[in-house]
C-alpha atoms as a PDB file:
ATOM      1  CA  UNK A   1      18.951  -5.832   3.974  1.00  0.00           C
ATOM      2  CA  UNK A   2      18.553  -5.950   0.428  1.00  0.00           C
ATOM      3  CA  UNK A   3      16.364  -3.088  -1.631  1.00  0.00           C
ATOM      4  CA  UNK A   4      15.114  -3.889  -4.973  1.00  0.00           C
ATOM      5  CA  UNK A   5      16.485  -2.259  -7.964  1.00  0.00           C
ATOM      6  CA  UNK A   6      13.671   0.452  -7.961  1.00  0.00           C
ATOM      7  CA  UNK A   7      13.463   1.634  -4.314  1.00  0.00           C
ATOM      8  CA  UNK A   8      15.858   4.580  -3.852  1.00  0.00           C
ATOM      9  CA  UNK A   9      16.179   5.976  -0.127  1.00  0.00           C
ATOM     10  CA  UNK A  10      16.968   9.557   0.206  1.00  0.00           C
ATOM     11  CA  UNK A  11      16.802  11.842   3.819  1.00  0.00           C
ATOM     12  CA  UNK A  12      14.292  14.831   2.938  1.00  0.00           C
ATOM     13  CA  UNK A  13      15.214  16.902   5.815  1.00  0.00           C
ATOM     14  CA  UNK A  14      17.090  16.845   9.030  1.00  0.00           C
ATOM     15  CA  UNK A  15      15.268  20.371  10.080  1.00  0.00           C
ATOM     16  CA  UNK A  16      11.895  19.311   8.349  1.00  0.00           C
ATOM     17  CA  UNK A  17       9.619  18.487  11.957  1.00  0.00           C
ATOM     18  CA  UNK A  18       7.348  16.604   9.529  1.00  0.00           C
ATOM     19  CA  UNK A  19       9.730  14.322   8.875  1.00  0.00           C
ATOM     20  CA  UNK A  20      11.042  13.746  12.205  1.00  0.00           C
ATOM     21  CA  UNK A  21       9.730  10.001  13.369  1.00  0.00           C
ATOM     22  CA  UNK A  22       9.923  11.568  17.258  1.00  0.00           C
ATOM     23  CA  UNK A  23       8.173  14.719  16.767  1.00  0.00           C
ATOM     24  CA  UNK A  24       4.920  15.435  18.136  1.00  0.00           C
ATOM     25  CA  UNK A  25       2.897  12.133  17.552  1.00  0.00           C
ATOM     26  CA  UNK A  26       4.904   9.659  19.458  1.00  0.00           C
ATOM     27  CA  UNK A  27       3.990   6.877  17.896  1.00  0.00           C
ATOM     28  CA  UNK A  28       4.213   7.899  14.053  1.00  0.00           C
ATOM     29  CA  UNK A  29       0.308   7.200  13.309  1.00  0.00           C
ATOM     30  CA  UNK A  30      -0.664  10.614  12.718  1.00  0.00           C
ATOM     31  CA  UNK A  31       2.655  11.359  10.677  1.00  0.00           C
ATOM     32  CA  UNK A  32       2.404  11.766   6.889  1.00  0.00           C
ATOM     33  CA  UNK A  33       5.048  10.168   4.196  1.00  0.00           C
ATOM     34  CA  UNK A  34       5.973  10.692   0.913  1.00  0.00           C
ATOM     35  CA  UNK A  35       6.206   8.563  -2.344  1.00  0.00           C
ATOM     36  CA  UNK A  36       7.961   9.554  -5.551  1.00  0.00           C
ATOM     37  CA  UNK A  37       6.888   7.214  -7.976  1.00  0.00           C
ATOM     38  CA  UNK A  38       8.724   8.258 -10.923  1.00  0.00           C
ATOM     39  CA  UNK A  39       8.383  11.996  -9.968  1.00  0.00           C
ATOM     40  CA  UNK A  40       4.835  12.069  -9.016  1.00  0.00           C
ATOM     41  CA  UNK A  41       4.877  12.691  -5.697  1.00  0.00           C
ATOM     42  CA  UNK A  42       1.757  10.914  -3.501  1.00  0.00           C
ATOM     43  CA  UNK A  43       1.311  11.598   0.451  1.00  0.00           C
ATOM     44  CA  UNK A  44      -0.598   9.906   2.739  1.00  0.00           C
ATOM     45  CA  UNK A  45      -0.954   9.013   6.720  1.00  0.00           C
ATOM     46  CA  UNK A  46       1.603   6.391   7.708  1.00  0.00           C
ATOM     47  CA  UNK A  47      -1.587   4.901  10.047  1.00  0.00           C
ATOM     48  CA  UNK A  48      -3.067   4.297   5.954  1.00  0.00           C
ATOM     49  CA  UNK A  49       0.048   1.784   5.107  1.00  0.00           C
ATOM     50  CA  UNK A  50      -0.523   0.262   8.365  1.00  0.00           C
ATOM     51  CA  UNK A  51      -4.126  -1.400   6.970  1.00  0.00           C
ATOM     52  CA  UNK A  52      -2.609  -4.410   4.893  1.00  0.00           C
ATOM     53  CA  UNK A  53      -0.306  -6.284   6.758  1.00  0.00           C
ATOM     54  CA  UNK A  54       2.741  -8.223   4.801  1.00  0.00           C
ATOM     55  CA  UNK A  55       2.812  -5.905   1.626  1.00  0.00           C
ATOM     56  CA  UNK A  56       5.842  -4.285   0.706  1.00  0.00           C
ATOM     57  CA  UNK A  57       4.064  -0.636   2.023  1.00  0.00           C
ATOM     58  CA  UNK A  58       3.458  -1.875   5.293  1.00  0.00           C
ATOM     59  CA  UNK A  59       6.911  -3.370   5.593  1.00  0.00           C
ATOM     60  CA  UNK A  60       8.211   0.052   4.590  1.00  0.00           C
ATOM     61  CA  UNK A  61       5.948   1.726   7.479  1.00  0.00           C
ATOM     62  CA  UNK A  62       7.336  -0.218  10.113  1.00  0.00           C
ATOM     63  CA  UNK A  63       9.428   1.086  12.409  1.00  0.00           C
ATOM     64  CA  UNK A  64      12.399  -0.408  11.148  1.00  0.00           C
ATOM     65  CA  UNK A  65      11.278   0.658   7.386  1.00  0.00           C
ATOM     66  CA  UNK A  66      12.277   3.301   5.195  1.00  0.00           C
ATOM     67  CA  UNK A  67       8.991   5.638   5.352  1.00  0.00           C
ATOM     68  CA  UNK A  68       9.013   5.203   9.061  1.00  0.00           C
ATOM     69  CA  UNK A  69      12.831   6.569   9.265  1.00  0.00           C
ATOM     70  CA  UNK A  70      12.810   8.780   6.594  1.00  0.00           C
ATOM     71  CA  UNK A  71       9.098  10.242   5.592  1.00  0.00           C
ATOM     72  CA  UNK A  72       9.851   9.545   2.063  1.00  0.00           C
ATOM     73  CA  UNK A  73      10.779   7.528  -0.216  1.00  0.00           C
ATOM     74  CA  UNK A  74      11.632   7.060  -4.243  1.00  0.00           C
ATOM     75  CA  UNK A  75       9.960   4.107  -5.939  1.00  0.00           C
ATOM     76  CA  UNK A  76      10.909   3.854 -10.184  1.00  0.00           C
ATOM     77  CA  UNK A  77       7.324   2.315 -10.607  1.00  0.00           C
ATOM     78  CA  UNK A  78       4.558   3.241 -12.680  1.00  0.00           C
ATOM     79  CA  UNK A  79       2.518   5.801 -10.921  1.00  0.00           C
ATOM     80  CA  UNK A  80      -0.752   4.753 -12.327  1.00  0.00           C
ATOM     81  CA  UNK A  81      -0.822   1.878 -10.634  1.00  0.00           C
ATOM     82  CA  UNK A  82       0.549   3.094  -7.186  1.00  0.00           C
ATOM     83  CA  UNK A  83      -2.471   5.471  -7.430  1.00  0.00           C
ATOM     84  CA  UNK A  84      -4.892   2.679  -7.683  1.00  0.00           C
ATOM     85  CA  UNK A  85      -2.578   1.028  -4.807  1.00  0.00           C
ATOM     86  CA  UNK A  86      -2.799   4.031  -2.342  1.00  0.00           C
ATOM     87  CA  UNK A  87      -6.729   3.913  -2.834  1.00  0.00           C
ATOM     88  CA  UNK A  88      -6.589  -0.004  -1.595  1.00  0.00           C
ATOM     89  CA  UNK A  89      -5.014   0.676   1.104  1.00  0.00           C
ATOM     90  CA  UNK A  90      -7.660   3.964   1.865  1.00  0.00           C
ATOM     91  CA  UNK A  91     -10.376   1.840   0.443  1.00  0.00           C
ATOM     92  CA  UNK A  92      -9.990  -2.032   0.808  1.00  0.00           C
ATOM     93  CA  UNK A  93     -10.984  -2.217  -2.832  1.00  0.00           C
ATOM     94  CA  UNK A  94      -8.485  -2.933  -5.269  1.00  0.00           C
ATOM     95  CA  UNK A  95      -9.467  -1.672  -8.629  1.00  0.00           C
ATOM     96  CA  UNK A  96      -6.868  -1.770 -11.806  1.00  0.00           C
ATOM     97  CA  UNK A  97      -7.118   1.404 -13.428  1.00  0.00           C
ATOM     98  CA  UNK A  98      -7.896   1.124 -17.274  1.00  0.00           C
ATOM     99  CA  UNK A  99      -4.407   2.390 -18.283  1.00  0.00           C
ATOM    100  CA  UNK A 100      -2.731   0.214 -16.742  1.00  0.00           C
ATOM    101  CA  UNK A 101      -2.282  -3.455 -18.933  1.00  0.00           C
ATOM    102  CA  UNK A 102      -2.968  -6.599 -17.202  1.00  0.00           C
ATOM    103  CA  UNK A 103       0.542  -7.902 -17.252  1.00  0.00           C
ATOM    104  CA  UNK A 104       2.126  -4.629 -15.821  1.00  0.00           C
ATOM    105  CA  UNK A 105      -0.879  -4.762 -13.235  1.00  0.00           C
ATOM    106  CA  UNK A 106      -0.100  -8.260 -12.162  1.00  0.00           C
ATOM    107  CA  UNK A 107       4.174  -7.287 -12.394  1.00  0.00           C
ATOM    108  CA  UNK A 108       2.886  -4.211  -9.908  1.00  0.00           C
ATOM    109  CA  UNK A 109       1.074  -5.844  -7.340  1.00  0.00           C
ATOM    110  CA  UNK A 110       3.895  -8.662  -7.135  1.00  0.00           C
ATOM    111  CA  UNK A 111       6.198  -5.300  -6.302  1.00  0.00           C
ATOM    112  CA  UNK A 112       3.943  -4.276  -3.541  1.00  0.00           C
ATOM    113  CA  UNK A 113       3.490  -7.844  -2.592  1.00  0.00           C
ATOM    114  CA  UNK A 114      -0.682  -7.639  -2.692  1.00  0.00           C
ATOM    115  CA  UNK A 115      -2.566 -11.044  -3.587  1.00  0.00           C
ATOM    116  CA  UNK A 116      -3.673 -10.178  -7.000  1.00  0.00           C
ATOM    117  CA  UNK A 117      -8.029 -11.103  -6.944  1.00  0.00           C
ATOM    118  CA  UNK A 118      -7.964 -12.061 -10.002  1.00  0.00           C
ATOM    119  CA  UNK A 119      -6.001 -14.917  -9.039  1.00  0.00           C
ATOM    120  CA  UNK A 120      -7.137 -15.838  -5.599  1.00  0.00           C
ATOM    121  CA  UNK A 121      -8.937 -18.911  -5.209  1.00  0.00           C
ATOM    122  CA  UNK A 122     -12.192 -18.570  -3.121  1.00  0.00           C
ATOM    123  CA  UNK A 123     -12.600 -20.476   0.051  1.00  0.00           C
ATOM    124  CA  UNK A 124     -15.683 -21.709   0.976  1.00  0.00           C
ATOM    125  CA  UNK A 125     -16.119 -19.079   3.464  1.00  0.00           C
ATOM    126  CA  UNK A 126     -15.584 -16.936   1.118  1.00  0.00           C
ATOM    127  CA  UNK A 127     -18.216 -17.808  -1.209  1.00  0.00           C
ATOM    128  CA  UNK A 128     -20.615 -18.236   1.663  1.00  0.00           C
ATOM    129  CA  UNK A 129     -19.987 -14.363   2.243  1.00  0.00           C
ATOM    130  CA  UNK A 130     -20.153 -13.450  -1.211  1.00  0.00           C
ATOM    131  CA  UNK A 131     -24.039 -15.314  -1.647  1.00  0.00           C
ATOM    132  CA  UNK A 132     -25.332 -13.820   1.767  1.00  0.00           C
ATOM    133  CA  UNK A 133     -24.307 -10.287   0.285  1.00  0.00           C
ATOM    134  CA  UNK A 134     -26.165 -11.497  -2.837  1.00  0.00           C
ATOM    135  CA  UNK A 135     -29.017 -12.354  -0.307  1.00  0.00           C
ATOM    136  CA  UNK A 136     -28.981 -15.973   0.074  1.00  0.00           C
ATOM    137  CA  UNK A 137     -30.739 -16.724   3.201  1.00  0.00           C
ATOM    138  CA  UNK A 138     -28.360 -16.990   6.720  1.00  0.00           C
ATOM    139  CA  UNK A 139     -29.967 -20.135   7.158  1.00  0.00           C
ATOM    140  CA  UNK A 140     -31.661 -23.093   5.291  1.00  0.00           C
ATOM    141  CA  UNK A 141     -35.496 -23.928   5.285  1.00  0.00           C
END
């Protein structure tokens, strides 16, 4: 399979049990990874990449993915913005952080592939929701 430009794969440790995908926690969930993002170095519960399903984190949590094999992995990213990515997929909220520019912000979450908001067109579901939180009524009359 191809990698993009910017994801470099590296083994951490054949000896490191934290790193082994068969050790302990059979099925990987209570394992924790690795990111370098351009040498800052995030952790975080592979179970937490398992949350958004078709992003380029999830892909990479997989079985068959990178993190799963190897605990860790390099991404030449800005790190700013896989901060604010790591808390979406703790929080479900996806938040730009002020540092970052729009453009690069857009160019990031096209990396991880997550549906930039700002973009998304509601549904009328969606907009449903969104008034009962405001608290429209559940129903008319």
């Amino acid at each position: 399979s191809k990698q993009h430009k910017s994801i470099g794969r590296l083994k951490k440790s054949d000896s490191d049990p934290m790193m082994d995908p068969d050790a302990g926690d059979l099925d990987g969930e209570g394992r924790t990874v690795e990111i370098d993002c351009g040498g800052k170095v995030f952790k975080t519960f592979l179970k937490t990449l398992h949350k958004h399903p078709g992003t380029l984190l999830y892909d990479m949590a997989q079985p068959e993915g990178a993190l799963y094999q190897d605990g860790y992995i390099f991404l030449d990213r800005d790190e700013y913005s896989l901060w604010a990515i790591l808390n979406f997929y703790r929080t479900d909220r996806l938040i730009r952080p002020d540092i970052v520019p729009d453009e690069m912000w857009h160019m990031e979450l096209v990396f991880y592939k997550i549906e930039n908001p700002v973009f998304k067109i509601p549904t009328s579901e969606d907009i449903d929701n969104q008034q009962l939180s405001l608290g429209k009524p559940e129903e008319e009359g």
